[in-house]
C-alpha atoms as a PDB file:
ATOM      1  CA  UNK A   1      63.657   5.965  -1.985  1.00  0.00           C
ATOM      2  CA  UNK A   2      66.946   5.312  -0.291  1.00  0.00           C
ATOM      3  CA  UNK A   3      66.476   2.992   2.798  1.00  0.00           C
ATOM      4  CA  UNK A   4      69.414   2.284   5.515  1.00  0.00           C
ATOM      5  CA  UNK A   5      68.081  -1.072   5.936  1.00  0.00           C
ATOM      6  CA  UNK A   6      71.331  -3.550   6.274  1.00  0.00           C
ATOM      7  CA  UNK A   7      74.278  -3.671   9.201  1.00  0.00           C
ATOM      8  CA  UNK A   8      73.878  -1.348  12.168  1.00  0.00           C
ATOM      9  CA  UNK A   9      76.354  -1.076  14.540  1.00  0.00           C
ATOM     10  CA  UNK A  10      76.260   0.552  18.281  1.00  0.00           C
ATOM     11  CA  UNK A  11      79.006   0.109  20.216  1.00  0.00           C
ATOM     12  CA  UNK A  12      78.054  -0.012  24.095  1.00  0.00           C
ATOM     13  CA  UNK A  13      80.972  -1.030  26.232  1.00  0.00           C
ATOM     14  CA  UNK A  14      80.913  -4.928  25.524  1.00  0.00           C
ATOM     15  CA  UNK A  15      77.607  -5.012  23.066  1.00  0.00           C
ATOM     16  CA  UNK A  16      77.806  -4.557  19.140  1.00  0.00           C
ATOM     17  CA  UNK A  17      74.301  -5.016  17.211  1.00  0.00           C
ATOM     18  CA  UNK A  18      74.812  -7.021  13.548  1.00  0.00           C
ATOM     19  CA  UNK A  19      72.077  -6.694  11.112  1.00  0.00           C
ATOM     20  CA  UNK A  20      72.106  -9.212   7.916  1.00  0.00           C
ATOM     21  CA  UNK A  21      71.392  -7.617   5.011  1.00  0.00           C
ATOM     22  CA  UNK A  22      81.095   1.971  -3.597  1.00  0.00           C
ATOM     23  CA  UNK A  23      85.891   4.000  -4.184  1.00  0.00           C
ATOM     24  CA  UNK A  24      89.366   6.104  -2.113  1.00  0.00           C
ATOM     25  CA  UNK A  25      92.807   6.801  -2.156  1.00  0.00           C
ATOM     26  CA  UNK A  26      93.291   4.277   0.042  1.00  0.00           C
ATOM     27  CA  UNK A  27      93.964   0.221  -0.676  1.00  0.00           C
ATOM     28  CA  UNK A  28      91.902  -2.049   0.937  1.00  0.00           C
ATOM     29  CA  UNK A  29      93.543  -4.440   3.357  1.00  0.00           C
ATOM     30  CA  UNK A  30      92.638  -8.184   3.821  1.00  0.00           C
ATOM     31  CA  UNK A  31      90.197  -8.903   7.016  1.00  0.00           C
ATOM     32  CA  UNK A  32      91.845 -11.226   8.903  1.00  0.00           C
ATOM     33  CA  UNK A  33      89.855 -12.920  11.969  1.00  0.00           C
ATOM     34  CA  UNK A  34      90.029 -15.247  15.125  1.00  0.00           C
ATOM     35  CA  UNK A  35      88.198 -18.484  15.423  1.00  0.00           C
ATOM     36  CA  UNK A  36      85.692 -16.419  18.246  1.00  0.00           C
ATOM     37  CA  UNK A  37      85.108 -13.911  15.622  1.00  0.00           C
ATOM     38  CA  UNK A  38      84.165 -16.185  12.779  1.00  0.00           C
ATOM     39  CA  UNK A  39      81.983 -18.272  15.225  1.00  0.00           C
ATOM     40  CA  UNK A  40      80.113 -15.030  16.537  1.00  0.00           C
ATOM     41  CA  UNK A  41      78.809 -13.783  13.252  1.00  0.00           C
ATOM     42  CA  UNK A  42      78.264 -16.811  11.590  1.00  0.00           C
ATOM     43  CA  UNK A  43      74.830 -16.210  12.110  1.00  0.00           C
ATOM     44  CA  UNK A  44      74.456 -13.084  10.459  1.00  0.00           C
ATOM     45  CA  UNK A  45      76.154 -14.535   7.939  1.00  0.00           C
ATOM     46  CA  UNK A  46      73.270 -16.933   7.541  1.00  0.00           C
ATOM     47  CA  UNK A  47      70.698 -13.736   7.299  1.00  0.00           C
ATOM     48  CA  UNK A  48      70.096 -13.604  10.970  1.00  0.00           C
ATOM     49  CA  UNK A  49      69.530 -10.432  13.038  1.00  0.00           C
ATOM     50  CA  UNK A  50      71.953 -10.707  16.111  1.00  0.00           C
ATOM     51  CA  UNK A  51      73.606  -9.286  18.589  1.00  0.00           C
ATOM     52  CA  UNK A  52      77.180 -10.184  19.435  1.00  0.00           C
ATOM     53  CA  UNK A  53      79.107  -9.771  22.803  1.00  0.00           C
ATOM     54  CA  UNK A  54      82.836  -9.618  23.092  1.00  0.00           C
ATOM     55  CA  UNK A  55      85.036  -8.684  26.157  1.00  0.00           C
ATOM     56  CA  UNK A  56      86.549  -4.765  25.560  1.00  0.00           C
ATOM     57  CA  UNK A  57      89.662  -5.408  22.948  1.00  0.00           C
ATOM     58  CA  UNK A  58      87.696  -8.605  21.247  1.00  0.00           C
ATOM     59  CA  UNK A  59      87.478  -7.315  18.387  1.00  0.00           C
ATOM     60  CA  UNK A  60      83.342  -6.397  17.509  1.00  0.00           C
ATOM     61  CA  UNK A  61      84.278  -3.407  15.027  1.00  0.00           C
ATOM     62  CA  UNK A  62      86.661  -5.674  13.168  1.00  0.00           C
ATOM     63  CA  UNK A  63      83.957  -8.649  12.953  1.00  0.00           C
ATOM     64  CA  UNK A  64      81.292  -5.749  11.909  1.00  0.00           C
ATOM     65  CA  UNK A  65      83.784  -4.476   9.186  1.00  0.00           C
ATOM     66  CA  UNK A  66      84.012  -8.360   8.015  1.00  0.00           C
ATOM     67  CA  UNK A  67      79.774  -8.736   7.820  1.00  0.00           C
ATOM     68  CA  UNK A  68      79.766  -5.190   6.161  1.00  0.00           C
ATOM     69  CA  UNK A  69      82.290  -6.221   3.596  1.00  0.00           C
ATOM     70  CA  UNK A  70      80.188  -9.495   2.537  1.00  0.00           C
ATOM     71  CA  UNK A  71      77.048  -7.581   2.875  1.00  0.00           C
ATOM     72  CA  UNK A  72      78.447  -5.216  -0.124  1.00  0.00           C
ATOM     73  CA  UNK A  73      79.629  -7.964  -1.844  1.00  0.00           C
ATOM     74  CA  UNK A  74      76.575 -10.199  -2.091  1.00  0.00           C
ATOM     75  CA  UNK A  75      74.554  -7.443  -2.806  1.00  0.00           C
ATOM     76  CA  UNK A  76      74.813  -5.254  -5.925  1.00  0.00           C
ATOM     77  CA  UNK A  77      73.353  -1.599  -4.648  1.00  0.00           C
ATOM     78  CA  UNK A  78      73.512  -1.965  -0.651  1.00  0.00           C
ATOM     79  CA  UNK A  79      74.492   0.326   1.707  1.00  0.00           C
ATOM     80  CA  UNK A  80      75.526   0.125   5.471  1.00  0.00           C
ATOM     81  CA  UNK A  81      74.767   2.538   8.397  1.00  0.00           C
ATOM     82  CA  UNK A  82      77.202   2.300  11.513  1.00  0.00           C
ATOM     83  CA  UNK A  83      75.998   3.874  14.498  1.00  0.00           C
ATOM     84  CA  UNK A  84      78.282   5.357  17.383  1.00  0.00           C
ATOM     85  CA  UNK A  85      76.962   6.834  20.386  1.00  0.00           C
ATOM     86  CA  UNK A  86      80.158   9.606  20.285  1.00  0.00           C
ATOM     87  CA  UNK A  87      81.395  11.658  18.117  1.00  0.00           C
ATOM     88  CA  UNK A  88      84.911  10.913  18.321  1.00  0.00           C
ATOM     89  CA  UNK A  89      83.765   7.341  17.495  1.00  0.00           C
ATOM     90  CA  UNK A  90      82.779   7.975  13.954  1.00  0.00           C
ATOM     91  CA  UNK A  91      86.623   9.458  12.843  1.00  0.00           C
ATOM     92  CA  UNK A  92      88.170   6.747  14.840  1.00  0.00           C
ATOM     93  CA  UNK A  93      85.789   3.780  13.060  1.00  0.00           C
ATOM     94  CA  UNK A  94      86.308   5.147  10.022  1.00  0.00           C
ATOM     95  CA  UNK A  95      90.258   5.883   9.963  1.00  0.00           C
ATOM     96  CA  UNK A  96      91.137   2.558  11.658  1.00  0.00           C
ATOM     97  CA  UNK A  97      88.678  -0.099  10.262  1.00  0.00           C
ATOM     98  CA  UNK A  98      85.749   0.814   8.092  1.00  0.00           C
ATOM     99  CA  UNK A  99      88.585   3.117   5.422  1.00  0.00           C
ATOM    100  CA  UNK A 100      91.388   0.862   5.549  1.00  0.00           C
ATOM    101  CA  UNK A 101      89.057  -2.264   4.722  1.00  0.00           C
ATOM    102  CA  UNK A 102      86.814  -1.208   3.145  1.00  0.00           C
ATOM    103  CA  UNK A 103      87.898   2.196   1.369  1.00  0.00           C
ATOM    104  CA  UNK A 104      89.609   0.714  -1.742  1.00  0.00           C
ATOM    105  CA  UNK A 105      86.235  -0.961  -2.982  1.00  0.00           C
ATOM    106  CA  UNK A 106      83.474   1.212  -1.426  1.00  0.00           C
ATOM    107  CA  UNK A 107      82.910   5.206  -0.537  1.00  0.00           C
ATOM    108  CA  UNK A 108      82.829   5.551   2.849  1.00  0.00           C
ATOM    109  CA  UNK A 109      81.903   8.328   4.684  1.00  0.00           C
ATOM    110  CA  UNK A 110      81.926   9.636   8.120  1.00  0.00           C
ATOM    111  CA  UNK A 111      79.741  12.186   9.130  1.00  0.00           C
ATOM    112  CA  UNK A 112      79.450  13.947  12.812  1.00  0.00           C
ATOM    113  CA  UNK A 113      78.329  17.260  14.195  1.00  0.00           C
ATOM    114  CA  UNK A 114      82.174  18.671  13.988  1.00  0.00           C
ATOM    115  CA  UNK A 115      81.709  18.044   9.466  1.00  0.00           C
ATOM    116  CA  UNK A 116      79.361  19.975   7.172  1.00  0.00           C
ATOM    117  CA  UNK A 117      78.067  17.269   5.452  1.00  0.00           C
ATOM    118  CA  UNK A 118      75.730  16.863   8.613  1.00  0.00           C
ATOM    119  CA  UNK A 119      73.696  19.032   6.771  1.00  0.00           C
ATOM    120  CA  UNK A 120      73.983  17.349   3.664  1.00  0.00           C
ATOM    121  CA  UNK A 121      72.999  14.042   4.910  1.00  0.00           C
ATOM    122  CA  UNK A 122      70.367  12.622   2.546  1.00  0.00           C
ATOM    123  CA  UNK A 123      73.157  13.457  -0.312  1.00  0.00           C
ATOM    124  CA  UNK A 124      75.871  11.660   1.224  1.00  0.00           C
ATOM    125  CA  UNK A 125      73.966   8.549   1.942  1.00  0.00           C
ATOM    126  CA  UNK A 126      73.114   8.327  -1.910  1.00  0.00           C
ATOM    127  CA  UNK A 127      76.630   8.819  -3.032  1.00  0.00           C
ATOM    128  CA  UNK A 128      78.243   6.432  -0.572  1.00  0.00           C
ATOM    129  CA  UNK A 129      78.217   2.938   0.207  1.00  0.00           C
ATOM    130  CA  UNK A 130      78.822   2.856   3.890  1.00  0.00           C
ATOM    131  CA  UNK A 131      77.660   5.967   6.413  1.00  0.00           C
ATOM    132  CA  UNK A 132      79.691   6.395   9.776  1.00  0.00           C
ATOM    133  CA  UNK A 133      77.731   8.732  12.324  1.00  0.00           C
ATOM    134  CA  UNK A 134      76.460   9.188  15.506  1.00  0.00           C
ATOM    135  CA  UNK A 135      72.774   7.998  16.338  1.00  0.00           C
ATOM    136  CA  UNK A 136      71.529  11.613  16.699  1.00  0.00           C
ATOM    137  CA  UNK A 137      72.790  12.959  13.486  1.00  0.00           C
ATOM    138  CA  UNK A 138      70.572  10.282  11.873  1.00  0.00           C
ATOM    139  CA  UNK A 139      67.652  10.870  13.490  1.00  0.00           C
ATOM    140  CA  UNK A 140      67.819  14.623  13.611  1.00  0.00           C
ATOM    141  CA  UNK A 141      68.141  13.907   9.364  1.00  0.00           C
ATOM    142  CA  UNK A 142      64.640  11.995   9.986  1.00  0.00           C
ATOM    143  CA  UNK A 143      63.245  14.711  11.751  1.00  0.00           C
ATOM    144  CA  UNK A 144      63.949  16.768   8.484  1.00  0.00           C
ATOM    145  CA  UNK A 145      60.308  16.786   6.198  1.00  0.00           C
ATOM    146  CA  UNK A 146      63.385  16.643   3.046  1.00  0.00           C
ATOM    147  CA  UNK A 147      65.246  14.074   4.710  1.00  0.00           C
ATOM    148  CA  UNK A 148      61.889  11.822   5.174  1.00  0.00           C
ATOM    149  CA  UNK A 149      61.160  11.816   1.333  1.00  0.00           C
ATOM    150  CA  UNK A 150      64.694   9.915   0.824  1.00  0.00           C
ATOM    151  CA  UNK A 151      65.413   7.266   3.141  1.00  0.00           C
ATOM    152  CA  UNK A 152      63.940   5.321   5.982  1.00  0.00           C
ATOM    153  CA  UNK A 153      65.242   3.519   9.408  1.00  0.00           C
ATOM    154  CA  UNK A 154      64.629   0.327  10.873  1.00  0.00           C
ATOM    155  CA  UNK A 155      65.360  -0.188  13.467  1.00  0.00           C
ATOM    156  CA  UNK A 156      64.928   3.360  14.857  1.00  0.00           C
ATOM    157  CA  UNK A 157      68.089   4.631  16.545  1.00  0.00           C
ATOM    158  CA  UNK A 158      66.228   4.724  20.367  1.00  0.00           C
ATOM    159  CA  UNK A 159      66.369   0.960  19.548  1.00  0.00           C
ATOM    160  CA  UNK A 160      69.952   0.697  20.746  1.00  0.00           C
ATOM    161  CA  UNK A 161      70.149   2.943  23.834  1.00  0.00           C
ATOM    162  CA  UNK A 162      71.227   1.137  26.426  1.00  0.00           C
ATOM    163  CA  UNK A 163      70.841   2.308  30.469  1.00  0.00           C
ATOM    164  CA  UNK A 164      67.814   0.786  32.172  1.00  0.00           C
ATOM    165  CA  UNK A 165      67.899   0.521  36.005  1.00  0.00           C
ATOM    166  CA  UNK A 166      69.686  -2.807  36.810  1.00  0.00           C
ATOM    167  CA  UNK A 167      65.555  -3.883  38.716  1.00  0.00           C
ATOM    168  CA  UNK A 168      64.434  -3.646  34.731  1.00  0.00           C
ATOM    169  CA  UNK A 169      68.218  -4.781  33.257  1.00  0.00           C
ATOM    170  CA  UNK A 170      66.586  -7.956  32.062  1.00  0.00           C
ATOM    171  CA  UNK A 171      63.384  -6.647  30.491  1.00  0.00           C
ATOM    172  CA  UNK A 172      65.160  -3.584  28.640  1.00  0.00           C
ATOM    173  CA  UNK A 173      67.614  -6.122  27.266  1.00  0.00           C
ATOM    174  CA  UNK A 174      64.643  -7.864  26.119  1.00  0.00           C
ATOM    175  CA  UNK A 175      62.914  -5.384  24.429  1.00  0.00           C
ATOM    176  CA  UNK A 176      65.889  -3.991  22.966  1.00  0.00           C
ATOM    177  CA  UNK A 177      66.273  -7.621  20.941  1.00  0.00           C
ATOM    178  CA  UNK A 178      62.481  -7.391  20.213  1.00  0.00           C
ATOM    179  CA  UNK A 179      63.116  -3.552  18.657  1.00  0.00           C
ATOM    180  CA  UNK A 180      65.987  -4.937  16.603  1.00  0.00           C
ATOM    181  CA  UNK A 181      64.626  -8.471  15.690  1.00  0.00           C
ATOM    182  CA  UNK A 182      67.674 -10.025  17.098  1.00  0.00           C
ATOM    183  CA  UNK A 183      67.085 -13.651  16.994  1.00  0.00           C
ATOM    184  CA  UNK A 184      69.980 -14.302  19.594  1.00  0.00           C
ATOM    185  CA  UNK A 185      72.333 -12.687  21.670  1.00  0.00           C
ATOM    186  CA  UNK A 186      76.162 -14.285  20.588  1.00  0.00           C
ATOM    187  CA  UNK A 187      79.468 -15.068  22.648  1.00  0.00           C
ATOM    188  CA  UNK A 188      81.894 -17.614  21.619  1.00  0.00           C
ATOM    189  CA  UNK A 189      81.367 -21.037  22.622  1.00  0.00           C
ATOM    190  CA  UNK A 190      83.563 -23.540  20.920  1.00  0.00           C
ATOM    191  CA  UNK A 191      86.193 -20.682  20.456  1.00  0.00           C
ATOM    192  CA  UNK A 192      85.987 -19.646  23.981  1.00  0.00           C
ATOM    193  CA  UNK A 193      89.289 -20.514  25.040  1.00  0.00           C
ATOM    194  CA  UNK A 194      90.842 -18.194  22.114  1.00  0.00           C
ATOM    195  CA  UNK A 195      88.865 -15.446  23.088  1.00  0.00           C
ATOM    196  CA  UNK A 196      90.596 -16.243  26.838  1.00  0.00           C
ATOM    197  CA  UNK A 197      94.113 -16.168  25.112  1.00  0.00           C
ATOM    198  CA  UNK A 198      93.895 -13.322  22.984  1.00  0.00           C
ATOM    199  CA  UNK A 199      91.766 -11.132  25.517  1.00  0.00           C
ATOM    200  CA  UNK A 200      92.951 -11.808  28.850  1.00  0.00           C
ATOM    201  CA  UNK A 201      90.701 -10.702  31.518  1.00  0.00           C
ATOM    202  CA  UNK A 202      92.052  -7.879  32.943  1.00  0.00           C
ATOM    203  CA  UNK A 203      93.597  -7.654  36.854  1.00  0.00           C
ATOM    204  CA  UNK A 204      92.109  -5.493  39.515  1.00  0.00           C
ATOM    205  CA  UNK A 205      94.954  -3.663  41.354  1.00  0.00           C
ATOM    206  CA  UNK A 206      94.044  -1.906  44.369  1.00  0.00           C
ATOM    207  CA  UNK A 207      96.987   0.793  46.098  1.00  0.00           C
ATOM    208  CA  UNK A 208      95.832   1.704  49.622  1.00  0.00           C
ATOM    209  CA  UNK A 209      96.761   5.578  50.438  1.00  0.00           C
ATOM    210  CA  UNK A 210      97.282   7.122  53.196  1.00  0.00           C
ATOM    211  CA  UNK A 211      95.435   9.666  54.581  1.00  0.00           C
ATOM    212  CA  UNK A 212      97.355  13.200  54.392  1.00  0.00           C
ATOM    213  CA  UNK A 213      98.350  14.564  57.427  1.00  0.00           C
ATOM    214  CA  UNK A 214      98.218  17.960  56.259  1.00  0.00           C
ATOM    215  CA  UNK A 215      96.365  19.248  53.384  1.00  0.00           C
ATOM    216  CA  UNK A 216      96.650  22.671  52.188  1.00  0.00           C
ATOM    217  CA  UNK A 217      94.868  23.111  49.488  1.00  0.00           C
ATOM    218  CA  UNK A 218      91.829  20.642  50.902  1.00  0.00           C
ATOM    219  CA  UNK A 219      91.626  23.625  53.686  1.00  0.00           C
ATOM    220  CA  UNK A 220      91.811  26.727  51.476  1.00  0.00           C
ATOM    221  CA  UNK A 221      88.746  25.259  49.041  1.00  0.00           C
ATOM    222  CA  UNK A 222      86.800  24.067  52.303  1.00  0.00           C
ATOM    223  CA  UNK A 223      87.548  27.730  53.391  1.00  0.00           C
ATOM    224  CA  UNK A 224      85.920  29.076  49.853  1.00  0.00           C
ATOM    225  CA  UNK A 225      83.536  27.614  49.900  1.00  0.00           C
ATOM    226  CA  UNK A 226      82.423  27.941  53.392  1.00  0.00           C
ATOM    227  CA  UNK A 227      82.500  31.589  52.562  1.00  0.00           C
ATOM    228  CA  UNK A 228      80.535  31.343  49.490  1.00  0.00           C
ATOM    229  CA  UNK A 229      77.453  29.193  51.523  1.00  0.00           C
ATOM    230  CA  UNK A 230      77.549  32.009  53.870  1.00  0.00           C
ATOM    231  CA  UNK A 231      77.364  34.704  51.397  1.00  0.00           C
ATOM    232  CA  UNK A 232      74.148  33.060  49.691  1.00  0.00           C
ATOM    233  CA  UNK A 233      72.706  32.410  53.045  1.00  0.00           C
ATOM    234  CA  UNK A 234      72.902  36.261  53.261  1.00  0.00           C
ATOM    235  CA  UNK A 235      71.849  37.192  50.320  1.00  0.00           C
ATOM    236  CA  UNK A 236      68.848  34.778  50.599  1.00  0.00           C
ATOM    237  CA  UNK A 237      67.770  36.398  54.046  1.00  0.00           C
ATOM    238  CA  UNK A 238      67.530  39.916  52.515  1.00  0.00           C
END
């Protein structure tokens, strides 16, 4: 039995879930982090469940890679699952963190709906030390009866879907720690004005324009598709 049990990552917007829990072509570079960083994983450093929130640019993938990496290295045999809610994600995690850091020690691979190891995937989690992929490609693996007999999920990839109407925002936020046993949800506190200096807030800019005094094409695709509703409400009264 092969179980993805250990670090789960899904990247939504400002969110990144951290779960406590082998080589390539490629050297593997030091992991070098901020004061905010250090202070927001501590805990699952400690064995904790958590879930960590950074600004956009703060740096959650590179604090994942760093939990990852000691993950692997306390524990002789373990594997990592990072979840991406797009496709593109899982090329871009892997080529500009999860490789570089990680690749010189550990197999890592990255597998999407574009690669043919989708179809493959019980294989490739046995022969590698870290998986890259999108949410669905996991679960449609555990949909597989073959799939089932080699590996199992916790939490299950619905856990991380994030979208409620902002009435429930609280309670969905809620249940999703209760899904993923997160025993906290993490910002910086005593590193807070780092996180300020590195990742500056960014400035609204707002250009007022005009209103056209003539617009051409505007017109001709009002005129289209003026014709086209009148054409269907013809064809509709036959």
């Amino acid at each position: 039995m092969y179980s993805t049990k250990g670090l789960f990552q899904a990247d939504q917007q400002n969110l990144i879930f951290v779960f406590s829990f082998k080589a390539s072509k490629w050297g593997m570079e030091e992991i070098s982090l901020y004061g905010y960083q250090e202070e927001v994983i501590q805990p699952a450093l400690e064995g904790r469940n958590i879930i960590i929130w950074l600004p956009t640019g703060g740096g959650k993938t590179r604090a994942a890679v760093y939990v990852a990496k000691r993950h692997l290295e306390s524990r002789p045999g373990a594997k990592v699952a990072v979840l991406v809610n797009k496709v593109h994600l899982v090329d871009q995690h892997f080529n500009k963190e999860f490789q570089p850091f990680l690749g010189g020690r550990y197999r890592v691979a990255p597998i999407s709906g574009d690669c043919d190891q989708k179809d493959f995937f019980g294989r490739v989690v046995q022969d590698s030390d870290v998986i890259i992929c999108t949410a669905q490609i996991l679960e449609n693996s555990l949909r597989s009866t073959e799939e089932d007999k080699h590996m199992e999920l916790w939490p299950p990839p619905s856990a991380g879907n994030l979208g409620p109407k902002p009435s429930r925002a609280k309670e969905h936020v809620l249940q999703i720690c209760a899904n993923l046993d997160a025993s906290a949800i993490v910002s910086p506190q005593e590193n807070s004005e780092e996180l300020q200096r590195k990742v500056p807030k960014p400035v609204k800019k707002y250009d007022i324009v005009n209103q056209r005094p003539k617009d051409p094409f505007g017109d001709h695709l009002k005129s289209m598709m003026s014709k086209i509703h009148e054409l269907c409400q013809w064809k509709i009264s036959e």
